[in-house]
Protein backbone atom coordinates (compact mmCIF):
# COMPACT_ATOMS: atom_id res chain seq x y z
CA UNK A 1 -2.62 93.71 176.25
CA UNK A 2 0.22 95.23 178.85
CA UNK A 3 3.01 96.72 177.08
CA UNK A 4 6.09 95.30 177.94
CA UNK A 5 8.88 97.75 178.05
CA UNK A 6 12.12 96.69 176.68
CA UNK A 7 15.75 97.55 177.37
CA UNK A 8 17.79 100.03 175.66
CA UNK A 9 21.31 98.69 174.29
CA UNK A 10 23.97 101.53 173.66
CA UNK A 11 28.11 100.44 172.49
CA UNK A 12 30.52 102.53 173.20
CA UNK A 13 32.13 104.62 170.30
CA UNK A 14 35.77 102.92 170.78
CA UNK A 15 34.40 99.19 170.82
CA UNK A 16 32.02 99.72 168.16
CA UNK A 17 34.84 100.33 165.78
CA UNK A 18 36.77 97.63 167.04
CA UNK A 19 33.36 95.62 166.23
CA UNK A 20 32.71 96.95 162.79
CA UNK A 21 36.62 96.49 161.54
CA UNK A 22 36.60 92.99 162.08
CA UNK A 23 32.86 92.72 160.62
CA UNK A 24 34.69 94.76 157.59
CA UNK A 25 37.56 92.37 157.45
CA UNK A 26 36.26 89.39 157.15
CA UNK A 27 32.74 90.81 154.63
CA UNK A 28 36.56 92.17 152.47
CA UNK A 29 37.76 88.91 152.74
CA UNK A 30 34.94 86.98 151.74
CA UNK A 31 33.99 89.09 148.65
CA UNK A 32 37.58 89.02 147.20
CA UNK A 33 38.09 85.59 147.93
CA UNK A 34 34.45 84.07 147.72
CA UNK A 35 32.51 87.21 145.77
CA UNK A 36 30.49 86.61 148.88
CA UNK A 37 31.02 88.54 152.55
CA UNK A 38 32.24 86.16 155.11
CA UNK A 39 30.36 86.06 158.49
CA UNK A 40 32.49 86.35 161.79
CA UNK A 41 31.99 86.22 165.81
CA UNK A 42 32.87 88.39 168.56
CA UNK A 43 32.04 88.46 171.89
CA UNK A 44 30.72 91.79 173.91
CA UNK A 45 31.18 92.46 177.39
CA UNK A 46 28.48 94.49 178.78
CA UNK A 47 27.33 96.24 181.83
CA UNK A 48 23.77 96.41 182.76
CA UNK A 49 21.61 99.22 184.35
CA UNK A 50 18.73 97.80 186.73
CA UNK A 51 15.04 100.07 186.82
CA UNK A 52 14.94 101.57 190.19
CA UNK A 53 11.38 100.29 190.93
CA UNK A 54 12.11 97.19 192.81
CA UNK A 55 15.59 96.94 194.81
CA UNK A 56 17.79 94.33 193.23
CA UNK A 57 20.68 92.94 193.94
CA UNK A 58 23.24 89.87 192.56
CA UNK A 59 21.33 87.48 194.97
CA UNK A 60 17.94 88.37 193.22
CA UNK A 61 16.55 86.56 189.74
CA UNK A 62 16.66 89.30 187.26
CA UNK A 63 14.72 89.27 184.05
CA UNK A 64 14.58 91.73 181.15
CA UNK A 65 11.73 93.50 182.85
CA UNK A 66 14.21 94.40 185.32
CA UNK A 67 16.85 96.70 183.08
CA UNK A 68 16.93 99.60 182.13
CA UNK A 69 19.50 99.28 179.72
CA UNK A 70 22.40 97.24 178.29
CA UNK A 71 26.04 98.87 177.36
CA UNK A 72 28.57 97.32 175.39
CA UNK A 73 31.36 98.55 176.87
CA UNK A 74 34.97 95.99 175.58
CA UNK A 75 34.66 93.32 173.27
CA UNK A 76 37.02 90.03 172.68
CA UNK A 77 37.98 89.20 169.08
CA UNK A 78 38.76 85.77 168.58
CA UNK A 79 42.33 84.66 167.38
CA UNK A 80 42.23 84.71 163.39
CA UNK A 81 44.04 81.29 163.36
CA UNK A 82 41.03 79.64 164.67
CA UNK A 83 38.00 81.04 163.09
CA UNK A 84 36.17 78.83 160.19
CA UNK A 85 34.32 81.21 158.29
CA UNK A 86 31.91 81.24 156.03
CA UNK A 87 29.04 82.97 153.67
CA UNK A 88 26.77 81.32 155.68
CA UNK A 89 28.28 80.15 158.93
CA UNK A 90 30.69 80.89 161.25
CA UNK A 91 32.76 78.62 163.75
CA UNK A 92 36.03 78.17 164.89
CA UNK A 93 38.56 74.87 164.78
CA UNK A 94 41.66 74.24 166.33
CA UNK A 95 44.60 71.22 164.93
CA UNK A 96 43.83 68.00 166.15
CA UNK A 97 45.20 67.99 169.63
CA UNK A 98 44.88 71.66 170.45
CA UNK A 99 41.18 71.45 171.06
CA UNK A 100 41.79 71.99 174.56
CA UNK A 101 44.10 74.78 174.38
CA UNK A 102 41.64 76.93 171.81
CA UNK A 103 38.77 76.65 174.64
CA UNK A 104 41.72 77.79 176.96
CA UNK A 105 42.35 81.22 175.40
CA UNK A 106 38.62 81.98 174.35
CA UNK A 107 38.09 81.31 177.90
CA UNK A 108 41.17 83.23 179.55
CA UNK A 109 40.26 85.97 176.71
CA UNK A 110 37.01 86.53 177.77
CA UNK A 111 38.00 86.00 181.43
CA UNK A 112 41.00 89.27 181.18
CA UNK A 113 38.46 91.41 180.28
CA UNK A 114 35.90 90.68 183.35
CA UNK A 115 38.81 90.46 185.76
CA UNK A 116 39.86 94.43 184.32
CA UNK A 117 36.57 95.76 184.30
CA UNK A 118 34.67 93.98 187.37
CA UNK A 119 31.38 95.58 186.26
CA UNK A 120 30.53 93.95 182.83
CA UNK A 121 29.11 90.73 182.35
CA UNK A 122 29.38 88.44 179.22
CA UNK A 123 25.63 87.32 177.99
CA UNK A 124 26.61 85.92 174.52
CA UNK A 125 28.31 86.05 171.50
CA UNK A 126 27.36 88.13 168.67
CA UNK A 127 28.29 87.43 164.71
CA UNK A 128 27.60 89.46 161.60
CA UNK A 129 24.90 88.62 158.32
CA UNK A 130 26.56 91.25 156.37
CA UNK A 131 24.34 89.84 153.95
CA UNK A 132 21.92 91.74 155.60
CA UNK A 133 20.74 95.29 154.72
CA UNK A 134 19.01 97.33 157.71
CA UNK A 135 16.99 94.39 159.44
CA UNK A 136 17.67 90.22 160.18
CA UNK A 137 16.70 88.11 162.82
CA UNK A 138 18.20 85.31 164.78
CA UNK A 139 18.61 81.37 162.89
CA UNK A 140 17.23 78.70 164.54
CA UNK A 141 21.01 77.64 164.57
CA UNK A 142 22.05 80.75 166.63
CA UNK A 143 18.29 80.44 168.72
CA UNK A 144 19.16 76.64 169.64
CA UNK A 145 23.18 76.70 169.66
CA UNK A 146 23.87 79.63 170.78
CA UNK A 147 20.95 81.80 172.88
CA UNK A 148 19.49 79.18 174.57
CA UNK A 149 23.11 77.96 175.88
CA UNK A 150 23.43 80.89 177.34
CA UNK A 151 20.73 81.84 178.90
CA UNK A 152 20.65 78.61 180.79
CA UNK A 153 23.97 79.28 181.44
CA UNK A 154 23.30 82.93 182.61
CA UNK A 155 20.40 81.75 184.62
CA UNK A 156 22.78 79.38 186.57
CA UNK A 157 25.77 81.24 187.05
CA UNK A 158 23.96 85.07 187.49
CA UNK A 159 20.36 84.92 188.11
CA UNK A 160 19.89 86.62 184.61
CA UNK A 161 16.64 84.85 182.78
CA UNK A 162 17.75 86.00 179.57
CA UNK A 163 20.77 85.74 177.00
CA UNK A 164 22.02 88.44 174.02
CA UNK A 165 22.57 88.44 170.62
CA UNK A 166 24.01 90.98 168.95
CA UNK A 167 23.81 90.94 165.21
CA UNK A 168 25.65 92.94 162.54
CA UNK A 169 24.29 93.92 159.43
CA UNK A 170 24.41 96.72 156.97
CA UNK A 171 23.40 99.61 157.58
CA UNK A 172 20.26 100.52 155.14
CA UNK A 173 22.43 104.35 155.18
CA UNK A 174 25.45 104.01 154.75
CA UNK A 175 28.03 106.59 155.11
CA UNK A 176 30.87 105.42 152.90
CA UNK A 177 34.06 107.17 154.50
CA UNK A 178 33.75 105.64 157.44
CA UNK A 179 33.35 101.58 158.87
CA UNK A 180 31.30 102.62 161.57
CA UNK A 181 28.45 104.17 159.68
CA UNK A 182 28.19 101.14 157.20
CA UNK A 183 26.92 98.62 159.94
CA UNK A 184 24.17 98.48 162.46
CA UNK A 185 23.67 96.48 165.22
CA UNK A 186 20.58 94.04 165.72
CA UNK A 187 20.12 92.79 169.58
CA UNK A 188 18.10 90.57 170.22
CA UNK A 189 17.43 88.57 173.80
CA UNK A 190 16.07 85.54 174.67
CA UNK A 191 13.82 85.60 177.69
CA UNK A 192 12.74 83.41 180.36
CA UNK A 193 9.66 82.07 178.40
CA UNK A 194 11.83 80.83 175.41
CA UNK A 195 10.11 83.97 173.32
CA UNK A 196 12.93 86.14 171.11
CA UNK A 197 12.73 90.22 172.25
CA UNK A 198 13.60 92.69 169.15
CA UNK A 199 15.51 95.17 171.30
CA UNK A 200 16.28 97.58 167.89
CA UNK A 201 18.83 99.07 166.93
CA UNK A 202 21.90 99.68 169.55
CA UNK A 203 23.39 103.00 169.79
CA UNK A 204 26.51 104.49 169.71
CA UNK A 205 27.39 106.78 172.57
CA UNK A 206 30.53 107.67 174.66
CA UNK A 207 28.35 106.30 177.59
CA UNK A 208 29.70 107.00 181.45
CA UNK A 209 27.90 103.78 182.57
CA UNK A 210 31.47 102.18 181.74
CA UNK A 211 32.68 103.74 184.91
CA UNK A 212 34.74 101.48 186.97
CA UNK A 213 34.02 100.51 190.17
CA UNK A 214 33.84 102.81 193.08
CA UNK A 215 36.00 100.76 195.24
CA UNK A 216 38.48 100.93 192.35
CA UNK A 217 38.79 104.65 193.04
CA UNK A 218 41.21 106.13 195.89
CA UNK A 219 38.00 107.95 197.45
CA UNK A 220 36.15 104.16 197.28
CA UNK A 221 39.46 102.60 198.52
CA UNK A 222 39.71 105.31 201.24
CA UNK A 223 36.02 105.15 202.49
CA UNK A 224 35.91 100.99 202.56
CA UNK A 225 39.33 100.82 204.43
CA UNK A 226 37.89 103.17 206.93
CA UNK A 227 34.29 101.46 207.11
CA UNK A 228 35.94 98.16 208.03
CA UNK A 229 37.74 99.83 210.44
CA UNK A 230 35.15 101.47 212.45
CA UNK A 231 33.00 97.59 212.16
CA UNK A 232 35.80 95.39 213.47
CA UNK A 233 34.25 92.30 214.51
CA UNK A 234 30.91 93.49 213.66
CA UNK A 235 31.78 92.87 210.14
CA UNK A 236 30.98 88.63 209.36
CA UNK A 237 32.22 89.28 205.54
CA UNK A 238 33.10 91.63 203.07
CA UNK A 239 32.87 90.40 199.40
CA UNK A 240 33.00 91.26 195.70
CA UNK A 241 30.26 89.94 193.51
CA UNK A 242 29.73 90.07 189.50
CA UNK A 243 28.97 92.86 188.08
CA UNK A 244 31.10 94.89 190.20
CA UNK A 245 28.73 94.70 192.75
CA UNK A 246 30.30 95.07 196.87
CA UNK A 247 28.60 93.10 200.10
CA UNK A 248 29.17 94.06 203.56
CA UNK A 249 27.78 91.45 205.79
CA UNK A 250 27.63 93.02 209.46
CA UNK A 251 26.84 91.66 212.58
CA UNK A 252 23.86 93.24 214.25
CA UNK A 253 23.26 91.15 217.65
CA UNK A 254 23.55 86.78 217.97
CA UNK A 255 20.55 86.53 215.82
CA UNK A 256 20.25 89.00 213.28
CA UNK A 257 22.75 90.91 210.41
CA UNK A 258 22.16 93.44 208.35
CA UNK A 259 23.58 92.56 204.50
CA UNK A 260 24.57 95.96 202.75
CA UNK A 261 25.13 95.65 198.90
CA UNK A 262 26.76 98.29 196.99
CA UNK A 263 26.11 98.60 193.45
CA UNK A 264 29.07 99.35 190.92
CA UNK A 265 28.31 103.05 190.66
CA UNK A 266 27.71 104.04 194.59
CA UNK A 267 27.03 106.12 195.36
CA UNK A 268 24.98 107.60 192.39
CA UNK A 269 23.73 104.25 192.25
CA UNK A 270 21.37 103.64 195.42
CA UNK A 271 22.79 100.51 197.93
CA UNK A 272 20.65 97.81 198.69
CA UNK A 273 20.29 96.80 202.23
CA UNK A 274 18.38 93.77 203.99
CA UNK A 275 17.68 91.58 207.10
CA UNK A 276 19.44 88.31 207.52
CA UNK A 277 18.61 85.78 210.28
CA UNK A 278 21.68 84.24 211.39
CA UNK A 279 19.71 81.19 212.80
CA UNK A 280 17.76 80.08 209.93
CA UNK A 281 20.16 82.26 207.60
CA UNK A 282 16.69 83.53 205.84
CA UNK A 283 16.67 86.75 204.42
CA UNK A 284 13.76 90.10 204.62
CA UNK A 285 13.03 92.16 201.83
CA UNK A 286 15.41 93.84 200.17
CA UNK A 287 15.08 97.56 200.55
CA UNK A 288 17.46 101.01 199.28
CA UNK A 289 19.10 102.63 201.64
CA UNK A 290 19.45 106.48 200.31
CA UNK A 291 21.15 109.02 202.06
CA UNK A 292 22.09 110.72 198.80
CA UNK A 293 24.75 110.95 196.23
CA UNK A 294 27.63 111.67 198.72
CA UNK A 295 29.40 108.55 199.89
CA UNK A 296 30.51 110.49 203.30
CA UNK A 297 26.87 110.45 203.96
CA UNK A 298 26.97 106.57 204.54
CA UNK A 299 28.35 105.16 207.33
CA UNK A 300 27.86 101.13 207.52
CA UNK A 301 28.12 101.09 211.56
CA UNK A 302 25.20 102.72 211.91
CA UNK A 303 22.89 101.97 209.45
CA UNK A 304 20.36 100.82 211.69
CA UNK A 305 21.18 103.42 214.32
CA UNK A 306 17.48 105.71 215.08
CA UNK A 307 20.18 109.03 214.65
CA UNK A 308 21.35 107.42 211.51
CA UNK A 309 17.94 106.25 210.24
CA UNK A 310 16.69 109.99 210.75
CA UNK A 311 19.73 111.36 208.91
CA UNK A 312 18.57 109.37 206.16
């Protein structure tokens, strides 16, 4: 049997401990109150890193086969005032009325955090079994309500085949002076053929993939403003995708353009360039373009030029 290869998950030092201090709150709560931990729900916003083997882009259907690895990189904690927690359950209410208004600031909550960091994605909430000690799994409640919601939903909206999960429990080694060393995180994914992937433990790690954008940078800003320039009407369309993700449609001749997509880490990250027909509006294969880690090495009005090609 082929071995299927599964991504890595890492969280980022600063939104782990935002993670496990609610997790701690509530499992406080819920013993002094209860003399049982309370579960809660947050919801991570993560970037993704693609394998290099095939080129990819935001226009392709990606699947768990596809990345490399996930990175939990912010994180939105719902409003205390309308979370309904339990021992064994966890959900949120609003007063009659305000129903509306609660999906309003989970959605405008969740929403900030995209709009600030253009390169993370939301895939699904995550909760806590703090219950749990080392290992758990995901309920048929969280498998039916929850992960395969959302990776409809993903499917839809982002071409992603799969949803997360992550899942907070204790850790089996716990170091007691500090929150962050008393939890682990479970992640779990739901793939395109309705089967549940044990991804292990995540890992905590001051991870650069949480880089912003290059076109956030004034280099990025610089280099696009100039690009655009040099195209004039060569250039059909210049748009930003999830993901952080940058498209440069550009006019080659009457019938043909040349779609360049730059990924949210160009250029360490390799663009993605192919063929369009602008008569049946079909596109080629999608192929990298690498002329090396040096964005001054790129020049989008010539990508198809023989001198520019050799360069290359």
């Amino acid at each position: 049997m082929k071995k299927i290869f599964l991504p890595k998950v890492k969280i980022s030092y600063r939104v782990w401990t935002v993670i496990t201090n609610e997790v701690a709150k509530w499992a406080k709560i819920g013993k002094e109150s209860h003399q049982s931990p309370l579960e809660c729900v947050f919801y991570p916003i993560t970037t993704i890193s693609l394998n290099k083997k095939r080129a990819l882009t935001p226009f392709d259907t990606i699947n768990l086969r596809d990345i490399k690895q996930f990175t939990i990189g912010d994180v939105f904690i719902p409003p205390e005032q309308y979370t309904n927690y339990s021992s064994y359950a966890a959900s949120f209410s609003a007063p009659i009325g305000q129903e509306q208004e609660m999906q309003e600031v989970f959605a405008q909550g969740i929403e900030t955090k995209l709009k600030q960091n253009p390169q993370f994605y939301f895939l699904g909430p995550g909760h806590s079994h703090p219950f749990s000690v080392g290992t758990t799994s995901p309920s048929s409640t969280d498998i039916n309500h929850h992960m395969l919601p959302y990776r409809n939903k993903n499917e839809e909206l982002l071409g992603f085949e799969f949803s997360l999960a992550v899942i907070v429990t204790q850790h089996p080694k716990p170091i007691a002076f500090d929150e962050r060393y008393k939890w682990q995180a479970c992640v779990f994914a739901l793939d395109n053929y309705d089967q549940i992937q044990d991804l292990g433990v995540a890992e905590t790690d001051g991870s650069n993939d949480l880089l912003q954008p290059f076109y956030y940078s004034h280099d990025g800003n610089t280099w696009e403003t100039l690009q655009k320039a040099f195209l004039g009407e060569k250039l059909i369309e210049h748009q930003r995708w999830p993901g952080g993700w940058t498209s440069f449609l550009i006019r080659e001749n009457e019938k043909k353009a040349t779609l360049v997509m730059l990924p949210p880490r160009f250029p360490t990250q390799t663009p993605v360039k192919q063929t369009i027909s602008l008569i049946t509006k079909q596109a080629g294969e999608s192929e990298f373009w690498d002329c090396g880690r040096g964005y001054k090495n790129y020049c989008l009005g010539e990508i198809n030029s023989a001198h520019y090609l050799k360069q290359a």
